[in-house]
Protein backbone atom coordinates (compact mmCIF):
# COMPACT_ATOMS: atom_id res chain seq x y z
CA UNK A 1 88.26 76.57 111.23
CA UNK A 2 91.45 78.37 112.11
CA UNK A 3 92.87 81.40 110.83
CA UNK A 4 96.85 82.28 110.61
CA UNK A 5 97.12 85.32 112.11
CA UNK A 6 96.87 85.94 115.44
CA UNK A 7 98.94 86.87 119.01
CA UNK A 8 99.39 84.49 122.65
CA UNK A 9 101.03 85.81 125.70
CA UNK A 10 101.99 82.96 128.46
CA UNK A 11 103.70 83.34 131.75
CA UNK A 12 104.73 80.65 134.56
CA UNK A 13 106.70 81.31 137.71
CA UNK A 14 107.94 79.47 140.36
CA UNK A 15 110.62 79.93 143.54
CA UNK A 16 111.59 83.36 141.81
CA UNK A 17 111.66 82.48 138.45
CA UNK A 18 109.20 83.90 135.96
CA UNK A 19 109.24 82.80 132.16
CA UNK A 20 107.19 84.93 129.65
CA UNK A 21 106.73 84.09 126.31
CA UNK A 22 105.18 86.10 123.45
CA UNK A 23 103.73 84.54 120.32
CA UNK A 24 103.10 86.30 117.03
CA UNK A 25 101.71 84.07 113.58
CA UNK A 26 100.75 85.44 109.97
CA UNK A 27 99.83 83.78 106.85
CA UNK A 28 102.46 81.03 105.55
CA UNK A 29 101.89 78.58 102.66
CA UNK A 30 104.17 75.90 105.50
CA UNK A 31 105.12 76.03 109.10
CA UNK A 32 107.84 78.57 109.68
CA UNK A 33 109.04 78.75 113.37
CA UNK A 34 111.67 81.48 114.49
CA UNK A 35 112.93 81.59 117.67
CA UNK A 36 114.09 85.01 119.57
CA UNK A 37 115.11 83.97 123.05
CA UNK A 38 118.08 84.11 125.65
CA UNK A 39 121.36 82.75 124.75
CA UNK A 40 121.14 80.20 127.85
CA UNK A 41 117.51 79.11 126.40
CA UNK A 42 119.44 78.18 122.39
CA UNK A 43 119.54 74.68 123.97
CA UNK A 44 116.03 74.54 124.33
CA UNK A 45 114.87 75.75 120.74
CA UNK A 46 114.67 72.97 119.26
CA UNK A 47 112.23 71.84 122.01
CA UNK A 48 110.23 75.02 121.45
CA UNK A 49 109.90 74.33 117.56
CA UNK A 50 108.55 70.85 118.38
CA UNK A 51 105.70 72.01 121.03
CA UNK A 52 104.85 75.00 118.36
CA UNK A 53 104.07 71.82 115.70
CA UNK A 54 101.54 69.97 118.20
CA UNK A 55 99.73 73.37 118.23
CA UNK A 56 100.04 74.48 114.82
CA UNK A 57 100.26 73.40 110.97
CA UNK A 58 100.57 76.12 109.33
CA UNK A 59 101.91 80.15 109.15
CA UNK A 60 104.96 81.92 110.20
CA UNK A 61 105.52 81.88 113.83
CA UNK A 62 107.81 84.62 115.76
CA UNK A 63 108.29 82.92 119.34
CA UNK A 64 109.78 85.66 122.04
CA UNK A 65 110.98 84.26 124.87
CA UNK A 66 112.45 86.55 128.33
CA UNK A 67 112.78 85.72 131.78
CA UNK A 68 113.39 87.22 135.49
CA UNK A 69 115.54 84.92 137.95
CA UNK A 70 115.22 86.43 141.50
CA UNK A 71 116.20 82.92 142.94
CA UNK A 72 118.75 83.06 145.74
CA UNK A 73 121.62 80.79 144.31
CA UNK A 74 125.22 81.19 144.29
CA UNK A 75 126.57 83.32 141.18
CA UNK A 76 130.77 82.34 139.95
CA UNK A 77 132.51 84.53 137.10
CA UNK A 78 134.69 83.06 134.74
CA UNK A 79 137.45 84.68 133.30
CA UNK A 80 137.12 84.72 129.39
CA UNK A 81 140.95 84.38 128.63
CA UNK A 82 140.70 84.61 124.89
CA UNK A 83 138.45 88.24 125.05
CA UNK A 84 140.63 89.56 127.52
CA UNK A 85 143.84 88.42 125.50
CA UNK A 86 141.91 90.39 122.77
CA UNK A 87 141.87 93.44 124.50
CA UNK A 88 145.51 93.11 125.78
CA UNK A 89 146.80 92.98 122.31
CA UNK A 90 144.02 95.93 121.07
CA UNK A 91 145.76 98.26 123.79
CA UNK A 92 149.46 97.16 123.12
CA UNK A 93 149.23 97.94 119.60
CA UNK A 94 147.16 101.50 120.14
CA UNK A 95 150.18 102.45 122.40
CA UNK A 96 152.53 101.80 119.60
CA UNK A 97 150.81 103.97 117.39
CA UNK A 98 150.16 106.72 120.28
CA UNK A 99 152.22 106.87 122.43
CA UNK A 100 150.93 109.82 124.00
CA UNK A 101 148.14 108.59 125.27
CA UNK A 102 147.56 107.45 129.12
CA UNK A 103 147.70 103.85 130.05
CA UNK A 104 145.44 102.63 132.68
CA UNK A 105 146.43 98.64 132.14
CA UNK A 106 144.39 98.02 135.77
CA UNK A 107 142.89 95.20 136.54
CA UNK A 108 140.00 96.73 137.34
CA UNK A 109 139.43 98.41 133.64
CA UNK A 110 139.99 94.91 132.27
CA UNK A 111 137.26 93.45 134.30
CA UNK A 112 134.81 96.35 133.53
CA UNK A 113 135.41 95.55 129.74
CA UNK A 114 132.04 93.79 128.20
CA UNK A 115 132.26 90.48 128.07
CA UNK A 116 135.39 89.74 129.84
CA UNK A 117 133.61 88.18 132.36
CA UNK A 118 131.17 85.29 132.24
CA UNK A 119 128.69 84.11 134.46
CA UNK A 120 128.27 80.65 134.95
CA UNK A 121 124.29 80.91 135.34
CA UNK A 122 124.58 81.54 131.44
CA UNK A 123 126.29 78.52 130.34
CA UNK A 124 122.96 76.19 130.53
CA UNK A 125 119.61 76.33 131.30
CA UNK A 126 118.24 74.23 134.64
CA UNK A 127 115.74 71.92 134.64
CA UNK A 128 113.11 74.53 136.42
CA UNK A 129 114.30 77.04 133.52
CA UNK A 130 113.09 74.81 131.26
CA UNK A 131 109.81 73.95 132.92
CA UNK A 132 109.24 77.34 133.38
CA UNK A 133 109.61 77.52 129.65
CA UNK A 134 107.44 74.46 128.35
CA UNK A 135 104.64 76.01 130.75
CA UNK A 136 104.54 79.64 129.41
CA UNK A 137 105.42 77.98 125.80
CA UNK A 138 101.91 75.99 126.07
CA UNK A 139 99.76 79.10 128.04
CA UNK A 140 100.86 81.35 124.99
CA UNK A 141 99.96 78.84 122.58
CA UNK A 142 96.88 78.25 123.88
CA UNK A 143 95.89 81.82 123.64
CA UNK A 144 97.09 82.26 120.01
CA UNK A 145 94.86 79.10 119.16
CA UNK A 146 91.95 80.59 120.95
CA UNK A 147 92.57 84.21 118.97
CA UNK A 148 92.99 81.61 115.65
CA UNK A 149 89.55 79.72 116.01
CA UNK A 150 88.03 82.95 116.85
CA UNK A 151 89.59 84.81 113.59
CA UNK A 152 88.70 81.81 111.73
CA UNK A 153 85.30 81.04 112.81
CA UNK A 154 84.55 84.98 111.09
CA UNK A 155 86.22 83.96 108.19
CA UNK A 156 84.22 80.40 108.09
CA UNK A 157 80.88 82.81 108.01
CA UNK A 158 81.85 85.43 105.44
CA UNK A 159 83.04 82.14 103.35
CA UNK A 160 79.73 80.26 103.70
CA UNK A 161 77.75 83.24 102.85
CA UNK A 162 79.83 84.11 99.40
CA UNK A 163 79.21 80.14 98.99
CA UNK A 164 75.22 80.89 98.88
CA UNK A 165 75.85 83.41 96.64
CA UNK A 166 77.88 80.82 94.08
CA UNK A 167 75.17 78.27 94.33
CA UNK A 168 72.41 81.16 93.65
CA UNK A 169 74.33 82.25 90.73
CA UNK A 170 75.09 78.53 89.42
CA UNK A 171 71.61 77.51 89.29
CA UNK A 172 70.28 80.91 87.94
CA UNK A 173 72.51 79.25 85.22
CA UNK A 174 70.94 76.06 84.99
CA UNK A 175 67.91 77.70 84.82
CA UNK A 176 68.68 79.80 82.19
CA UNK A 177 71.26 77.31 79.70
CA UNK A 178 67.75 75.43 78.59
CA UNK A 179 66.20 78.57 76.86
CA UNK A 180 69.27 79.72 75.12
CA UNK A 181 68.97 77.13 72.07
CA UNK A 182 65.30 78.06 71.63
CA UNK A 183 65.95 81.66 71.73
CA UNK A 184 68.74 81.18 68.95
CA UNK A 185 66.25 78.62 66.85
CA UNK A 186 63.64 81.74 66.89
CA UNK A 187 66.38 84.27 66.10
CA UNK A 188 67.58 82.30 63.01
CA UNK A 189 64.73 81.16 61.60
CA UNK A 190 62.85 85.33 62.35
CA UNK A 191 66.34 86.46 60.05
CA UNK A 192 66.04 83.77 56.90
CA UNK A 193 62.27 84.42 56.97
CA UNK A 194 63.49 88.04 56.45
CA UNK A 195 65.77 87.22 53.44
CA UNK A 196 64.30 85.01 52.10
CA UNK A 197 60.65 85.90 51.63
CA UNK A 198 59.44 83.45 54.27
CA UNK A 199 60.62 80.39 52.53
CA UNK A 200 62.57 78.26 55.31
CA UNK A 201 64.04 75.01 55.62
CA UNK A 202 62.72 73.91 59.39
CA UNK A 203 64.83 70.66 58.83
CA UNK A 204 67.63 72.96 58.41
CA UNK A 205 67.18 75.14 61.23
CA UNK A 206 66.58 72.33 63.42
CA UNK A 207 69.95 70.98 62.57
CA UNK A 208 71.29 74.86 63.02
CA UNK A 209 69.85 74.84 66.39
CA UNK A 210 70.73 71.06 67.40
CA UNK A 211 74.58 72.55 66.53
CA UNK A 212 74.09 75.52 68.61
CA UNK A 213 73.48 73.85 71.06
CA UNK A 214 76.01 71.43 71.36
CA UNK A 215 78.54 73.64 70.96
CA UNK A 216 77.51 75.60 73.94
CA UNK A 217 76.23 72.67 76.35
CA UNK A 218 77.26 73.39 79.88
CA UNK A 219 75.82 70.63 81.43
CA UNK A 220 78.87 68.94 82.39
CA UNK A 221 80.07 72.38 83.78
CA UNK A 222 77.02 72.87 86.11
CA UNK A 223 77.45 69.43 87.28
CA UNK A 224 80.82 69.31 88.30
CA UNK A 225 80.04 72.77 90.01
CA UNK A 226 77.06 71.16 92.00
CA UNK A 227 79.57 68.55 93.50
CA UNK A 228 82.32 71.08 93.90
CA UNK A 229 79.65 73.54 96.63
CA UNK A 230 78.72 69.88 98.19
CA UNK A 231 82.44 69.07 98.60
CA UNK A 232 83.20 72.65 99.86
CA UNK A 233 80.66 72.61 102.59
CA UNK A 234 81.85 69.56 103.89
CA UNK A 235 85.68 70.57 103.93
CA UNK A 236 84.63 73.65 105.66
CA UNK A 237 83.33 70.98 108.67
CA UNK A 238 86.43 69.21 108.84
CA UNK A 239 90.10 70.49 110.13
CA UNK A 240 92.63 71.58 108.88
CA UNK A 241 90.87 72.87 105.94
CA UNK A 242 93.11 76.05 104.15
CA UNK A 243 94.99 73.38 101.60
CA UNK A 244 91.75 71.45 101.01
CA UNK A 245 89.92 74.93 100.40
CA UNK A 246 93.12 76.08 97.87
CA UNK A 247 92.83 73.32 95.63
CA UNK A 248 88.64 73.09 95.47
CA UNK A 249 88.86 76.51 94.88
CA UNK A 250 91.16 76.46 91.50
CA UNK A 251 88.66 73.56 90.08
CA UNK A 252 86.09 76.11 91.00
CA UNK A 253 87.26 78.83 88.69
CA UNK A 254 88.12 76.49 86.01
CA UNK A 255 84.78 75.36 85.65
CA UNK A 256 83.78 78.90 85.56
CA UNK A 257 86.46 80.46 82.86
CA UNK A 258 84.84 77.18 80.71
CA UNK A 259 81.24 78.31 80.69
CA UNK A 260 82.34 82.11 79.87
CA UNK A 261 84.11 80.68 76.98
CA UNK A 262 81.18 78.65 76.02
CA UNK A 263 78.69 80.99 76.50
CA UNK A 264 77.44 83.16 74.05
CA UNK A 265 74.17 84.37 75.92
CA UNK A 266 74.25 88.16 77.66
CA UNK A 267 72.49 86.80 80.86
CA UNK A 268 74.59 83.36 81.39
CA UNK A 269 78.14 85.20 80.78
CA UNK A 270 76.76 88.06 83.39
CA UNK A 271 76.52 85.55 85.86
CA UNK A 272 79.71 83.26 85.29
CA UNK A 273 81.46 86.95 85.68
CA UNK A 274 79.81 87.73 88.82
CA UNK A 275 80.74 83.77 90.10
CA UNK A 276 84.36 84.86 89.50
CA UNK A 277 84.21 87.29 91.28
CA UNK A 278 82.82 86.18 94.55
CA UNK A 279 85.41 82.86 93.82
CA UNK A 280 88.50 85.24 93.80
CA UNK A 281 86.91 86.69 96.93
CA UNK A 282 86.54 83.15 98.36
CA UNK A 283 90.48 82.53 97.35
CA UNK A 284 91.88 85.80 99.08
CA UNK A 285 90.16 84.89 102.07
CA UNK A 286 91.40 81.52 102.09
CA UNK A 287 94.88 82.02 102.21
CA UNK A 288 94.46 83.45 105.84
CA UNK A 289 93.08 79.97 106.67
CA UNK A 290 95.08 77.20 108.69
């Protein structure tokens, strides 16, 4: 069982080149990747996105991704013509309107201007970059699986115990459904026997009773509830289990909104309530699941 939220760190080197990559998830009803990286790495995001879905299903997922390249290689400029054009025509047209002001049109100040230069290193990533990449990519991943599983295996106890408590309160129920027609036979026939001198119709009340009953049968309820705590226990064995969980857990509280409206016994509506509320517990809980 694996929750959504967690953190990985990864970090590969080789010949002077170190990649580090940072990975943050939180709870996510899909798989949401974004990417912050490098502009020589945008080739590679794609690539990123795709290793991120062998890891995980589900959750938002920041992915941080810096690097350090000490590597001894040979470094060319390029000349970006159409931001130093730019420039050209910014300064032409502010000496129009002041003409008071100094011109230092050097070469020098042109080339100190951001971004009028270009290193070539930027343009694309090399094929060591991007092993570098996939290698830190998978060590962080790994980490924020491990810090998942270990998130989720707390959750998987604190949802199996609040389970136990469900199937205590479902057949405290059961036990109790049986004795609610014969407490309402006693009831009605202790009230005509007061109005009516002691003269009752036991046919009568029988049928009362046998009415009673019917109306507030939960047998079917209990049932499907019994096969619902079977059926969560074994999705809670399996992966990936927060969808599976979602849905069992609405059938769940719809069996338990029908027996409060059925009910009309103190004790039996006391415990539906308290079911409720350990199965909204159960639901809160479950949308931190993968």
């Amino acid at each position: 069982m694996y929750s959504m939220t967690g953190y990985g760190k990864g970090e590969y080197g080789e010949e002077g080149l170190t990649v580090s990559v940072e990975v943050k998830s939180v709870n996510n009803r899909y798989l949401d990747v974004a990417v912050k990286s490098p502009r020589i790495l945008l080739c590679a995001e794609d690539s990123i996105r795709a290793t991120v879905r062998e890891y995980l299903s589900r959750g938002h997922i920041d992915v941080f991704v810096s690097y350090t390249d000490k590597r001894d290689k040979q470094k060319t400029l390029t000349l970006d013509w159409g931001v130093v054009g730019a420039y050209v025509k910014a300064a032409e047209e502010l000496k129009r309107a002041y003409p008071l002001l100094e011109d230092d049109g050097s070469l020098s100040f042109f080339l100190r201007l951001p971004d009028a230069l270009r290193s070539d290193e930027t343009v694309a990533a090399d094929d060591l970059l991007l092993t570098c990449l996939d290698r830190a990519l998978r060590l962080a991943l790994g980490s924020l699986s491990e810090m998942r599983r270990t998130e989720g295996e707390r959750l998987k106890g604190d949802l199996l115990s609040r389970m136990e408590t469900i199937a205590s309160l479902r057949d405290s129920i059961e036990g109790r459904a049986p004795l609610v027609a014969e407490e309402y036979r006693e009831k009605l026939t202790a009230r005509i026997e007061e109005f009516l001198d002691g003269k009752v119709d036991e046919t009568r009340i029988l049928t009362e009773a046998a009415v009673y009953a019917d109306k507030c049968n939960i047998d079917e309820e209990l049932t499907r509830l019994r096969s619902h705590i079977d059926e969560y226990y074994r999705i809670c064995e399996s992966e990936p289990v927060g969808r599976k969980l979602d849905f069992l857990i609405q059938e769940f509280n719809r069996e338990c909104n029908t027996i409060c409206s059925k009910s009309c016994d103190t004790e039996i509506t006391t415990y539906a309530l308290a079911m409720k509320n350990e199965i909204e517990k159960i639901r809160e809980q479950i949308q931190n699941l993968e």
